[in-house]
C-alpha atoms as a PDB file:
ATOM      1  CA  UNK A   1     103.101  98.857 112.440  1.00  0.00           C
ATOM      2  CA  UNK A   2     102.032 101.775 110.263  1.00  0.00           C
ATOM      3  CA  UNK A   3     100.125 101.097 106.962  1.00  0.00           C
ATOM      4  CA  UNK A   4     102.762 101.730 104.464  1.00  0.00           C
ATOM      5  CA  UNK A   5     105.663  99.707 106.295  1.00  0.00           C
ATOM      6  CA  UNK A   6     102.690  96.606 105.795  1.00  0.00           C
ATOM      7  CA  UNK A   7     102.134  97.612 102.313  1.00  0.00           C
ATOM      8  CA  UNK A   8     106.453  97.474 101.835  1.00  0.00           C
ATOM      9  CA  UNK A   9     106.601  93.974 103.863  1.00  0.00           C
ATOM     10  CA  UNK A  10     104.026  92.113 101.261  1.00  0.00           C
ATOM     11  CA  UNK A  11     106.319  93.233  97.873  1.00  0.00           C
ATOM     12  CA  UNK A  12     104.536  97.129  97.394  1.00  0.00           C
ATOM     13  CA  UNK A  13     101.332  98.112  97.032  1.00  0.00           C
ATOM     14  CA  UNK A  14     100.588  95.322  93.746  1.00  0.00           C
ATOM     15  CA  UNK A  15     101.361  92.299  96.714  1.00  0.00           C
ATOM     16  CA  UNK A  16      99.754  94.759  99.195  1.00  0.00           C
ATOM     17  CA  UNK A  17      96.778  94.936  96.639  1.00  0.00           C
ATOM     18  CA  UNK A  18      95.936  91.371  95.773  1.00  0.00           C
ATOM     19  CA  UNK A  19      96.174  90.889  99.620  1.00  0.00           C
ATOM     20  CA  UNK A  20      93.669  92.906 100.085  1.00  0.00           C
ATOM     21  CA  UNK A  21      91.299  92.637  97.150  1.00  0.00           C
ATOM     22  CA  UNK A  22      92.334  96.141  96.590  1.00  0.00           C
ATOM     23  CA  UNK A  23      92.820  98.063  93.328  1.00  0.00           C
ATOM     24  CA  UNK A  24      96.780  98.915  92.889  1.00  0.00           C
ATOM     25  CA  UNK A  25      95.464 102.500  92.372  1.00  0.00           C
ATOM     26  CA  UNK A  26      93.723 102.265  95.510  1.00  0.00           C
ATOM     27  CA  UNK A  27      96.480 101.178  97.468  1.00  0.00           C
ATOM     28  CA  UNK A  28      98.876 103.621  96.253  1.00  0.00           C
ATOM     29  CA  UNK A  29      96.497 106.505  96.573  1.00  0.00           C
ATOM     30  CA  UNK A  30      96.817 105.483 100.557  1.00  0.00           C
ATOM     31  CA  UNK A  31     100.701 105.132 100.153  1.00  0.00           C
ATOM     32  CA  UNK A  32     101.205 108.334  98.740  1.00  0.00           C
ATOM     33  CA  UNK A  33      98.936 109.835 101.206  1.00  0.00           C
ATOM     34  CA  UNK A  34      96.980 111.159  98.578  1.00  0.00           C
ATOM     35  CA  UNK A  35      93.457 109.948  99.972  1.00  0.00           C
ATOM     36  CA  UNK A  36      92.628 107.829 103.024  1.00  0.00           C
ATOM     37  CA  UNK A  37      91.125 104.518 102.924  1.00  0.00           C
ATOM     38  CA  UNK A  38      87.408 104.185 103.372  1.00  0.00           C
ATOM     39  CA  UNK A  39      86.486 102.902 106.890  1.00  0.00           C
ATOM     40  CA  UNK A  40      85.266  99.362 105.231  1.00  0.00           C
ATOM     41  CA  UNK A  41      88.673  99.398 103.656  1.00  0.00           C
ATOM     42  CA  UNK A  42      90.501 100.092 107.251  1.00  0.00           C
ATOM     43  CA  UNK A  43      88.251  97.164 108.684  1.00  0.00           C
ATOM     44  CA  UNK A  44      89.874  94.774 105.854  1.00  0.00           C
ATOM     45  CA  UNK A  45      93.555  96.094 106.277  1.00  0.00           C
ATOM     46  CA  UNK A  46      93.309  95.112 109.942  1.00  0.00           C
ATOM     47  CA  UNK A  47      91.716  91.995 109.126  1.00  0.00           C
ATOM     48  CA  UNK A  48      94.256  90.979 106.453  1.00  0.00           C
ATOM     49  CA  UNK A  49      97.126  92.745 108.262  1.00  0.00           C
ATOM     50  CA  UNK A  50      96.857  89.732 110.991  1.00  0.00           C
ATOM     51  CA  UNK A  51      95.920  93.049 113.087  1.00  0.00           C
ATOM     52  CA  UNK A  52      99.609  94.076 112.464  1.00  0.00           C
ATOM     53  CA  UNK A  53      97.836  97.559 111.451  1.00  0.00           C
ATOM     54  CA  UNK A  54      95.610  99.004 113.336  1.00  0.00           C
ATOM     55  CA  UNK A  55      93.410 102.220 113.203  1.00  0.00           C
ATOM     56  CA  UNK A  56      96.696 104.248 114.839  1.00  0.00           C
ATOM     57  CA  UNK A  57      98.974 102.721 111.960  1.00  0.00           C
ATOM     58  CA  UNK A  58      96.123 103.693 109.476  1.00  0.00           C
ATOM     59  CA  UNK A  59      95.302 107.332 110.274  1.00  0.00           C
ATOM     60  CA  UNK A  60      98.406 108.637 112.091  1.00  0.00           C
ATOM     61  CA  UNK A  61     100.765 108.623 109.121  1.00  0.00           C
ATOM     62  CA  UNK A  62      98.415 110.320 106.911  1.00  0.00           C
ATOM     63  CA  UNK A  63      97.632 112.948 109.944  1.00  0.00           C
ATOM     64  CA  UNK A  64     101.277 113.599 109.806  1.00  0.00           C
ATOM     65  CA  UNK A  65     102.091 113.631 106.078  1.00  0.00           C
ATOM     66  CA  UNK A  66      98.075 115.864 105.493  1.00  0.00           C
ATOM     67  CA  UNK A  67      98.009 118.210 108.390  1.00  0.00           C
ATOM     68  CA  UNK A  68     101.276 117.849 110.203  1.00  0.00           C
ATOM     69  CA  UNK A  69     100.213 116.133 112.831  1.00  0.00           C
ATOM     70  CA  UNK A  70     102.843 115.209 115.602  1.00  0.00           C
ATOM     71  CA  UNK A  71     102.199 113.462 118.843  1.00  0.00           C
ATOM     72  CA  UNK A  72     102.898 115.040 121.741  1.00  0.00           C
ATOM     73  CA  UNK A  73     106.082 113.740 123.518  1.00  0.00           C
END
């Protein structure tokens, strides 16, 4: 599961926020793709994902929306 379809499953990024201990400015600066999350932030949204998340739902969406990143078929 990619980052943001978490973030929409626990109510937005204020339920996705309090989940994680996060700042609601935080987590919508990673849902907006305007910043990625610090690697001790990844850590804790795999942890409190249930490891729903992982690295791949983390980074890949915000390869795609930053650089245009597409994975080869």
């Amino acid at each position: 599961m990619d980052l943001n379809e978490w973030i929409d499953s626990k109510g937005g990024v204020a339920g996705a926020a309090e989940i994680l201990g996060e700042s609601p400015r935080a987590v919508a600066s990673w849902y907006y793709t305007e910043r990625a999350p610090k690697l001790k932030s990844v850590v804790n949204i795999i942890e409190k994902s249930g490891y729903q998340v992982d690295f791949n739902g983390v980074f890949e969406p915000m390869a795609r929306a930053m650089f245009g990143f597409k994975r080869p078929e």
